[in-house]
PDB file of N, CA and C in Angstrom:
ATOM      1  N   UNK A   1     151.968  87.089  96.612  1.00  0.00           N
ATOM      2  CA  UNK A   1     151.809  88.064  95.577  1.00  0.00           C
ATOM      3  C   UNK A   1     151.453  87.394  94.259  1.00  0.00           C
ATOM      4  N   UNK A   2     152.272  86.548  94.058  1.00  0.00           N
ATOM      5  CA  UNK A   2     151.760  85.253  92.904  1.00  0.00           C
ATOM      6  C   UNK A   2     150.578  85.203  92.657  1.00  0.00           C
ATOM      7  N   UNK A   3     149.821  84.921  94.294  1.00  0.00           N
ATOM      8  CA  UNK A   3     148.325  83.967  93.495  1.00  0.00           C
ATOM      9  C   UNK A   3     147.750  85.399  93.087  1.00  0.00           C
ATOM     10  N   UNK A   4     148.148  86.114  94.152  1.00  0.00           N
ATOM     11  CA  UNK A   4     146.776  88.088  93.624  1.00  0.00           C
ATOM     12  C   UNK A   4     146.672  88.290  92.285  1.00  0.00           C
ATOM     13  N   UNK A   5     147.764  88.124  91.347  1.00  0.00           N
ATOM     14  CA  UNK A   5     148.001  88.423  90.322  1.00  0.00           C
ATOM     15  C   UNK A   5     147.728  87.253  88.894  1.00  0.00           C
ATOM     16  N   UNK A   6     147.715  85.851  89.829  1.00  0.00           N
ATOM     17  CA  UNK A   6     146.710  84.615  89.010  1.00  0.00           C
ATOM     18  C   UNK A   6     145.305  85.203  89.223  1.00  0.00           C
ATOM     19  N   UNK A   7     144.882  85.836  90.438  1.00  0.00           N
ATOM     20  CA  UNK A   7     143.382  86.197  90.559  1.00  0.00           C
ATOM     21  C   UNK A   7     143.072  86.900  89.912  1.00  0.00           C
ATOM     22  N   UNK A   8     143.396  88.060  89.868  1.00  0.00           N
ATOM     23  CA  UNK A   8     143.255  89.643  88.823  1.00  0.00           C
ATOM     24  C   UNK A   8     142.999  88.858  87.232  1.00  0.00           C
ATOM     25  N   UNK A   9     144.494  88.049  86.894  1.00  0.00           N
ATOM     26  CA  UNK A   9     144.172  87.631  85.474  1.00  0.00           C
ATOM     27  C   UNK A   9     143.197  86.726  85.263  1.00  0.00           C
ATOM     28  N   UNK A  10     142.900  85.755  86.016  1.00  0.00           N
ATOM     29  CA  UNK A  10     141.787  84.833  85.813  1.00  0.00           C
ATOM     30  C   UNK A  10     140.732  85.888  85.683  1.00  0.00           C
ATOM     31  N   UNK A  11     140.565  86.509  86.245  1.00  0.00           N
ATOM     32  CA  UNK A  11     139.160  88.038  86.464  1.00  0.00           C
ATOM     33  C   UNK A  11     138.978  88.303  85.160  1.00  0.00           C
ATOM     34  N   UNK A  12     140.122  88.896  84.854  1.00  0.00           N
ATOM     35  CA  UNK A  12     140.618  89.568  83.540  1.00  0.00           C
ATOM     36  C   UNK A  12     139.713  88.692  82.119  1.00  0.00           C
ATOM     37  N   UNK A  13     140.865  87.695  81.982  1.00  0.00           N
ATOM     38  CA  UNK A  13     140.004  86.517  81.429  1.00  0.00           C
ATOM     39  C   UNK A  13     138.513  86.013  81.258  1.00  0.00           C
ATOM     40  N   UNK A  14     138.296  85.851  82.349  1.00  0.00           N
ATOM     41  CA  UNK A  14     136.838  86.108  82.610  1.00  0.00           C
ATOM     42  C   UNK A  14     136.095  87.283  81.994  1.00  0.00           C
ATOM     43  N   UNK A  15     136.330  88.213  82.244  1.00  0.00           N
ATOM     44  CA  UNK A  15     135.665  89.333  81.550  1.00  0.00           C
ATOM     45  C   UNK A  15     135.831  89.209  80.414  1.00  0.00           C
ATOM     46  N   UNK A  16     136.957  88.949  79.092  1.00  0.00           N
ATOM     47  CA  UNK A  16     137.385  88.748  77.978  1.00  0.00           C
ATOM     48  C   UNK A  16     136.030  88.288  77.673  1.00  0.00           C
ATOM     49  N   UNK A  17     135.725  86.649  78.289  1.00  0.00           N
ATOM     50  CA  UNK A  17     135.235  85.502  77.575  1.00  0.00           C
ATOM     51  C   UNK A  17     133.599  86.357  77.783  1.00  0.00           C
ATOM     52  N   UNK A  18     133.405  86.806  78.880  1.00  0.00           N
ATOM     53  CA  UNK A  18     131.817  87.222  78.699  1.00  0.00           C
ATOM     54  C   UNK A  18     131.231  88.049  78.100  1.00  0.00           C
ATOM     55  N   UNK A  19     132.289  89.229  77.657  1.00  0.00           N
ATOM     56  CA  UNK A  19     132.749  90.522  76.443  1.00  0.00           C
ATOM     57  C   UNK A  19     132.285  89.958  75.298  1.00  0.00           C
ATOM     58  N   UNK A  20     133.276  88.713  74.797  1.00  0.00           N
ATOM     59  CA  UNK A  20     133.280  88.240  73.919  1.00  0.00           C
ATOM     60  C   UNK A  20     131.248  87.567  73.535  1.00  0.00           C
ATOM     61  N   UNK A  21     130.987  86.695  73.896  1.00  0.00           N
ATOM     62  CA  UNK A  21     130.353  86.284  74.563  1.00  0.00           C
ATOM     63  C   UNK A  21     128.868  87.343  74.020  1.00  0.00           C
ATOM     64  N   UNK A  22     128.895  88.583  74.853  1.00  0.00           N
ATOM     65  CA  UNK A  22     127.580  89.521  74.593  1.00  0.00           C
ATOM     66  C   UNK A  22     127.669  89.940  73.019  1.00  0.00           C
ATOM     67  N   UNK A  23     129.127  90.355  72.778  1.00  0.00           N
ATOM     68  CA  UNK A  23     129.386  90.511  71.369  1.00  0.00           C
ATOM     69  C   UNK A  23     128.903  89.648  70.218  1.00  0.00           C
ATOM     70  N   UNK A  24     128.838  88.181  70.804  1.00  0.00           N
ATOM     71  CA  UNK A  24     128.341  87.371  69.550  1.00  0.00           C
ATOM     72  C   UNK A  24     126.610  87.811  69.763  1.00  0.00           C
ATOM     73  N   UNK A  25     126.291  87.538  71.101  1.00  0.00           N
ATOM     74  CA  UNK A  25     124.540  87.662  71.287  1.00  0.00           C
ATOM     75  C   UNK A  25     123.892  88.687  70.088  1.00  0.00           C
ATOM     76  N   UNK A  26     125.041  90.226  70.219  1.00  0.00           N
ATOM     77  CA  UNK A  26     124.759  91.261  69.540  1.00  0.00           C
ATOM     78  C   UNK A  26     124.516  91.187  68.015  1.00  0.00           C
ATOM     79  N   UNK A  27     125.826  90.317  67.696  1.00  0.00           N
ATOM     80  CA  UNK A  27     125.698  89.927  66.061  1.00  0.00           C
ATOM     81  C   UNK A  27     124.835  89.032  66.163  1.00  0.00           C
ATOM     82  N   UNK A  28     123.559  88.548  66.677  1.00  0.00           N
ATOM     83  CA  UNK A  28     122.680  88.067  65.953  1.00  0.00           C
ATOM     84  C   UNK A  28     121.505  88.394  66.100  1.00  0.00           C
ATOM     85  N   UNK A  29     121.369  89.984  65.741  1.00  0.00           N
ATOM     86  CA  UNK A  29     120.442  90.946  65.753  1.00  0.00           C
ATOM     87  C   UNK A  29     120.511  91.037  64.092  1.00  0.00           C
ATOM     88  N   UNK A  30     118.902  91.217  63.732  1.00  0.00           N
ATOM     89  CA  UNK A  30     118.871  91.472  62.617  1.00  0.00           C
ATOM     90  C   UNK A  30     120.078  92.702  61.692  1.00  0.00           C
ATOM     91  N   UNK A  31     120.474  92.696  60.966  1.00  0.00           N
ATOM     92  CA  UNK A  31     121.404  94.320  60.945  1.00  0.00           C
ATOM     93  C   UNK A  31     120.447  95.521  60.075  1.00  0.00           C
ATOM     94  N   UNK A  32     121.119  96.342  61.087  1.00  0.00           N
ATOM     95  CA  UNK A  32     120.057  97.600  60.754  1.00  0.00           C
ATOM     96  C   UNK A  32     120.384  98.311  59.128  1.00  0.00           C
ATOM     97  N   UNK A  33     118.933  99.101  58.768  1.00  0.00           N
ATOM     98  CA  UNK A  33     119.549  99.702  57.538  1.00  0.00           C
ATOM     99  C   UNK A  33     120.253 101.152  58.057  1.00  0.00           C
ATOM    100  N   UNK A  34     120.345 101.874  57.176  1.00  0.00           N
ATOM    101  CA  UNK A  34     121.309 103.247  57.036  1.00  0.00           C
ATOM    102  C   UNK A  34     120.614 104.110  57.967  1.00  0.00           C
ATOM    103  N   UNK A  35     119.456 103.745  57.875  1.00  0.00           N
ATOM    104  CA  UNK A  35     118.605 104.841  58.458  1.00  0.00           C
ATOM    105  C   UNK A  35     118.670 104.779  60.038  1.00  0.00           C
ATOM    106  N   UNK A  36     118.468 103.718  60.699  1.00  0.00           N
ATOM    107  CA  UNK A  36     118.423 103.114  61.324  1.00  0.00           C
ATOM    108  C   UNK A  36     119.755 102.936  61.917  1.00  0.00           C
ATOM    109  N   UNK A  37     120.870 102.786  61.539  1.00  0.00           N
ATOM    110  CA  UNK A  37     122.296 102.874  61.914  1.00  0.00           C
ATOM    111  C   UNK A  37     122.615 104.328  61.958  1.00  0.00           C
ATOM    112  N   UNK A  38     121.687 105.315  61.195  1.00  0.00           N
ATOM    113  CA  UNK A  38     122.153 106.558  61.742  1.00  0.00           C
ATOM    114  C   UNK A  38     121.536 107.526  62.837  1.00  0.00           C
ATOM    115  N   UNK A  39     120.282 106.625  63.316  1.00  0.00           N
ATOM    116  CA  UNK A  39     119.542 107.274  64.116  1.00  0.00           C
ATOM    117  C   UNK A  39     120.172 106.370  65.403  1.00  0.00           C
ATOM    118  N   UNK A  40     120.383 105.618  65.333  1.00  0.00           N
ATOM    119  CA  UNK A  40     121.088 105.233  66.402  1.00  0.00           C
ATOM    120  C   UNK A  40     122.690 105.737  67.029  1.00  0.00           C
ATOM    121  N   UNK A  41     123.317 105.629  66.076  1.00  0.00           N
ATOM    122  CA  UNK A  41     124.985 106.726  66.173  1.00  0.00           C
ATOM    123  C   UNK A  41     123.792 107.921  66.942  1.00  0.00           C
ATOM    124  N   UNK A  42     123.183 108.519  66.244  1.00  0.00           N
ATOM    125  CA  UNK A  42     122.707 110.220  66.785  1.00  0.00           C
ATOM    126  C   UNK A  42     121.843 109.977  68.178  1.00  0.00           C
ATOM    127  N   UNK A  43     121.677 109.147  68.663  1.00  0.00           N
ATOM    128  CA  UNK A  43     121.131 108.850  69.961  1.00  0.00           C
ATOM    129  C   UNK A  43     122.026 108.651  70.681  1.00  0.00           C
ATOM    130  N   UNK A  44     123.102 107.625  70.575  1.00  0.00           N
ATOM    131  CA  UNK A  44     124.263 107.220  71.197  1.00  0.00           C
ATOM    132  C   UNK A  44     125.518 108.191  71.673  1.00  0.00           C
ATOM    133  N   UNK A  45     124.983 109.395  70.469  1.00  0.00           N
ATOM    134  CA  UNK A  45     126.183 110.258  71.123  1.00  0.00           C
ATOM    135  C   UNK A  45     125.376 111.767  71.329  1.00  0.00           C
ATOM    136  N   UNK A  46     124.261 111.654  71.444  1.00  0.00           N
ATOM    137  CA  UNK A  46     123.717 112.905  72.845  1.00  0.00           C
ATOM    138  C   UNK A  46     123.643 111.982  74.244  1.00  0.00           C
ATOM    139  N   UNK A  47     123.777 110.740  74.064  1.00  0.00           N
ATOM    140  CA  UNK A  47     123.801 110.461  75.056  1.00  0.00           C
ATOM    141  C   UNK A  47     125.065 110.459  76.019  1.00  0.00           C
ATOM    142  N   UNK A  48     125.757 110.377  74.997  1.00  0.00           N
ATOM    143  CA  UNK A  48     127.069 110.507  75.172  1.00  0.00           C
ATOM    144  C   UNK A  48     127.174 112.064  76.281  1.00  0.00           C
ATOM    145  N   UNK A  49     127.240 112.693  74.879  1.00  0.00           N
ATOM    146  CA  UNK A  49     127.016 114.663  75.423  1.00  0.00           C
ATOM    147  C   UNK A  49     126.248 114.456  76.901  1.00  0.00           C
ATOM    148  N   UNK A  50     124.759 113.953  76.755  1.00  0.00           N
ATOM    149  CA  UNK A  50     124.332 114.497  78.012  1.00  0.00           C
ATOM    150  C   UNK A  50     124.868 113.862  79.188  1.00  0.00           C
ATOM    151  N   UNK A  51     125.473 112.552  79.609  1.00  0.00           N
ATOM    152  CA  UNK A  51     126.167 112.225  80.358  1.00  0.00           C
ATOM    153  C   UNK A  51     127.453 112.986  80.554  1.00  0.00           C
ATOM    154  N   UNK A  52     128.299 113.241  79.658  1.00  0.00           N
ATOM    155  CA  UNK A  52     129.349 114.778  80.086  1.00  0.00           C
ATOM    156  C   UNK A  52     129.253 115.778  80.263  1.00  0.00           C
ATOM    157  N   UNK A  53     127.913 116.086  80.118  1.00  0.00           N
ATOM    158  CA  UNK A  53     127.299 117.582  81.143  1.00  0.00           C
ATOM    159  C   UNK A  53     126.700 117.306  82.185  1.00  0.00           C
ATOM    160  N   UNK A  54     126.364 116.092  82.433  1.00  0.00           N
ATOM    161  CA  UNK A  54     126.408 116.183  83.917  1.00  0.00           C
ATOM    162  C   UNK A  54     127.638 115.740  84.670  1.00  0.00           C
ATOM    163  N   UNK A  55     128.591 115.283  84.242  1.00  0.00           N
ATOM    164  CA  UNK A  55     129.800 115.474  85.135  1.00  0.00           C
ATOM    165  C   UNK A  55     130.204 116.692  85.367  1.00  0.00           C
ATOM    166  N   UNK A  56     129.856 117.064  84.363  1.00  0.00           N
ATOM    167  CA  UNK A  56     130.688 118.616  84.355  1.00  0.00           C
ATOM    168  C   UNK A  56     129.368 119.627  85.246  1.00  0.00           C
ATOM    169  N   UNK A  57     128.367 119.582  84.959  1.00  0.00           N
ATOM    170  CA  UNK A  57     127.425 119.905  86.159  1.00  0.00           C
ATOM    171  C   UNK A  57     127.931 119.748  87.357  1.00  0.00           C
ATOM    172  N   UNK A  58     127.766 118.875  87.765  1.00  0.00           N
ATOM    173  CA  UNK A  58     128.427 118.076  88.983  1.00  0.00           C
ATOM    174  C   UNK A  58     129.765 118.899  89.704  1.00  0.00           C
ATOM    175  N   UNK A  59     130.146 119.444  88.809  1.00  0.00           N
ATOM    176  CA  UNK A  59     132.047 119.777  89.367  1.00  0.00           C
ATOM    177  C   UNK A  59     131.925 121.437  89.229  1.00  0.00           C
ATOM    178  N   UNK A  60     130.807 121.944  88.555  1.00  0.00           N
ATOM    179  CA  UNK A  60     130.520 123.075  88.489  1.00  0.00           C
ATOM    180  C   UNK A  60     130.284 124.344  89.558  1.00  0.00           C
ATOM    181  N   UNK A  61     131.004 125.415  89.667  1.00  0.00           N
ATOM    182  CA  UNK A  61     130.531 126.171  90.896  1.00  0.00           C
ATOM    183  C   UNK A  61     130.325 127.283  90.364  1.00  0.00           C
ATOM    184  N   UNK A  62     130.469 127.816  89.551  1.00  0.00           N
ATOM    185  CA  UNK A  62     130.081 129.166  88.949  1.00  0.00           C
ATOM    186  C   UNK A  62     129.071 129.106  88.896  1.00  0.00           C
ATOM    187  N   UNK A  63     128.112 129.944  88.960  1.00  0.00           N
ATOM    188  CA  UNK A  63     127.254 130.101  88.375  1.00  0.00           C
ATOM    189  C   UNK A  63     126.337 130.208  86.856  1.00  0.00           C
ATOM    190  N   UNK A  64     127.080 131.151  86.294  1.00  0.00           N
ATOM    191  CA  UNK A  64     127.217 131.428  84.642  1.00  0.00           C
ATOM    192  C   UNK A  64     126.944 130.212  83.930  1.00  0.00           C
ATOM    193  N   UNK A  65     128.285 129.158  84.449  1.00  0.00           N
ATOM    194  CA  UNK A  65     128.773 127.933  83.665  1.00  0.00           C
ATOM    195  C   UNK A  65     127.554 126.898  84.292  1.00  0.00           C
ATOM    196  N   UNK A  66     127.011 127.058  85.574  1.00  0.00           N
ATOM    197  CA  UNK A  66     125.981 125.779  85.791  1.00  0.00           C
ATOM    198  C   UNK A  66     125.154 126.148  84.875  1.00  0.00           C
ATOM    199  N   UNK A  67     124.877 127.238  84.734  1.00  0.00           N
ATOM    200  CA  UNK A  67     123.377 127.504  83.951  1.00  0.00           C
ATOM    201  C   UNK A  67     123.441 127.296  82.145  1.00  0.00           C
ATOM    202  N   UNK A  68     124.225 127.751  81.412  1.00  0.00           N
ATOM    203  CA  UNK A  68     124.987 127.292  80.276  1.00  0.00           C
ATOM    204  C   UNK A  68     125.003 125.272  80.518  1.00  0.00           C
ATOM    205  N   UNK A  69     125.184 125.086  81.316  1.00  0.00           N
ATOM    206  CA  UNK A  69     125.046 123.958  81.222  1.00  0.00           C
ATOM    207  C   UNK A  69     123.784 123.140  81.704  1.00  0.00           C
ATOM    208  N   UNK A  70     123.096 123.346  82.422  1.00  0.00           N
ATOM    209  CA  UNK A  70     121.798 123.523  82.158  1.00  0.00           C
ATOM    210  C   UNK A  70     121.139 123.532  81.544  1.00  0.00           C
ATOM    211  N   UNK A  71     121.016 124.653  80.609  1.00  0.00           N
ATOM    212  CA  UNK A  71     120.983 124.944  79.642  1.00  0.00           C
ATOM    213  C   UNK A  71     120.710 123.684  78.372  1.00  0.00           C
ATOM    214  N   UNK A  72     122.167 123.451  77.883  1.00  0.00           N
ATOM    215  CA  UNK A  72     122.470 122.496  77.469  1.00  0.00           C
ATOM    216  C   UNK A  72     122.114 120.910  77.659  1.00  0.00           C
ATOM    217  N   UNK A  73     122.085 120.910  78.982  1.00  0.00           N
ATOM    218  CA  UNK A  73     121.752 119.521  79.397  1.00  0.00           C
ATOM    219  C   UNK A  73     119.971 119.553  78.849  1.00  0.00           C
ATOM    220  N   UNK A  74     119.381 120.455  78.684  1.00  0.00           N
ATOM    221  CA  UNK A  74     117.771 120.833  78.487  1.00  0.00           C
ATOM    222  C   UNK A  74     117.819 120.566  77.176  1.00  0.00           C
ATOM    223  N   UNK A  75     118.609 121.138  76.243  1.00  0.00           N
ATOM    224  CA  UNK A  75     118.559 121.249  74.777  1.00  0.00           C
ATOM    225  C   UNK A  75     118.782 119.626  74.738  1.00  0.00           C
ATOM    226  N   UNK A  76     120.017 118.962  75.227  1.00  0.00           N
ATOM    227  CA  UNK A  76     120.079 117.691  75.110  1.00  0.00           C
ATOM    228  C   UNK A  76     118.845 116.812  75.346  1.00  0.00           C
ATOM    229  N   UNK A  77     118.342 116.829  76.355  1.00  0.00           N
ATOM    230  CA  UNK A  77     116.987 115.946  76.780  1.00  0.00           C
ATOM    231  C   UNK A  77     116.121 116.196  75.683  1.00  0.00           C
ATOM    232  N   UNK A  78     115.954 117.310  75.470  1.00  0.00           N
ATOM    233  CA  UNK A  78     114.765 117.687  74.030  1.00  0.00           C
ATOM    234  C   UNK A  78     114.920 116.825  73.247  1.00  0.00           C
ATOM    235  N   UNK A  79     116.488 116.952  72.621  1.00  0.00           N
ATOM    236  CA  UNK A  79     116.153 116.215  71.381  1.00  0.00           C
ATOM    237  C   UNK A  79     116.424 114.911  71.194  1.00  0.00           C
ATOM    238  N   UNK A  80     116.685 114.372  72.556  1.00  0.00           N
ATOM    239  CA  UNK A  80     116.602 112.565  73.094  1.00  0.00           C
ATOM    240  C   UNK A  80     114.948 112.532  72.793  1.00  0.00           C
ATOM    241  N   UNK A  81     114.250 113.277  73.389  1.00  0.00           N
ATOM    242  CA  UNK A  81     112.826 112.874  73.504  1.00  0.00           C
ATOM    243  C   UNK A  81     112.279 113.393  72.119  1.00  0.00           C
ATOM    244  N   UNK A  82     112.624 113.842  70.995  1.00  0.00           N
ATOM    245  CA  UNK A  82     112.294 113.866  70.208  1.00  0.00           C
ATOM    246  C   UNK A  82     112.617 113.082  69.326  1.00  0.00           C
ATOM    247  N   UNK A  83     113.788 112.095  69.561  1.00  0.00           N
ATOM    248  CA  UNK A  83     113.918 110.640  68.861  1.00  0.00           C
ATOM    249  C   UNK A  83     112.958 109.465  69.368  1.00  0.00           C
ATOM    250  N   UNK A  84     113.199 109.492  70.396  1.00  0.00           N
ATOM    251  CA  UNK A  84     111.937 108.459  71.086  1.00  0.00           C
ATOM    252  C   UNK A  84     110.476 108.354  70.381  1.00  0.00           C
TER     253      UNK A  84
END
């Protein structure tokens, strides 16, 4: 039981250091201006949205509610592709 639990944390660890690791790669991206930091937040979180309407798609059996979401998932794609 010992070593499973040296394995898991070494894992663990591991992931830390390569986390860490992409995080520095990231900070040495030019840094964005305002504009640019806010068009990105507003991309990042329809993307957000449209990935939780399709779970919720997914688990959906009504009818009403697939289509409302549908719906939605449509309005979402729009205005992804209208940032692009």
């Amino acid at each position: 039981m010992l070593a499973m639990a040296r394995g898991w944390e070494s894992k663990s660890v591991e992931a830390q250091i390569e986390e860490a690791a992409a995080e520095r790669r990231a900070g040495e991206r030019p840094p964005l201006d305002s504009r640019q930091a806010a068009r990105l937040r507003l991309q990042q979180g329809l993307e957000l949205s449209r990935r939780r309407v399709l779970q919720q798609l997914e688990s959906s059996r009504h009818p009403r509610h697939r289509r409302l979401l549908e719906e939605a998932l449509a309005d979402l794609e729009a205005q992804l592709a209208r940032l692009d």
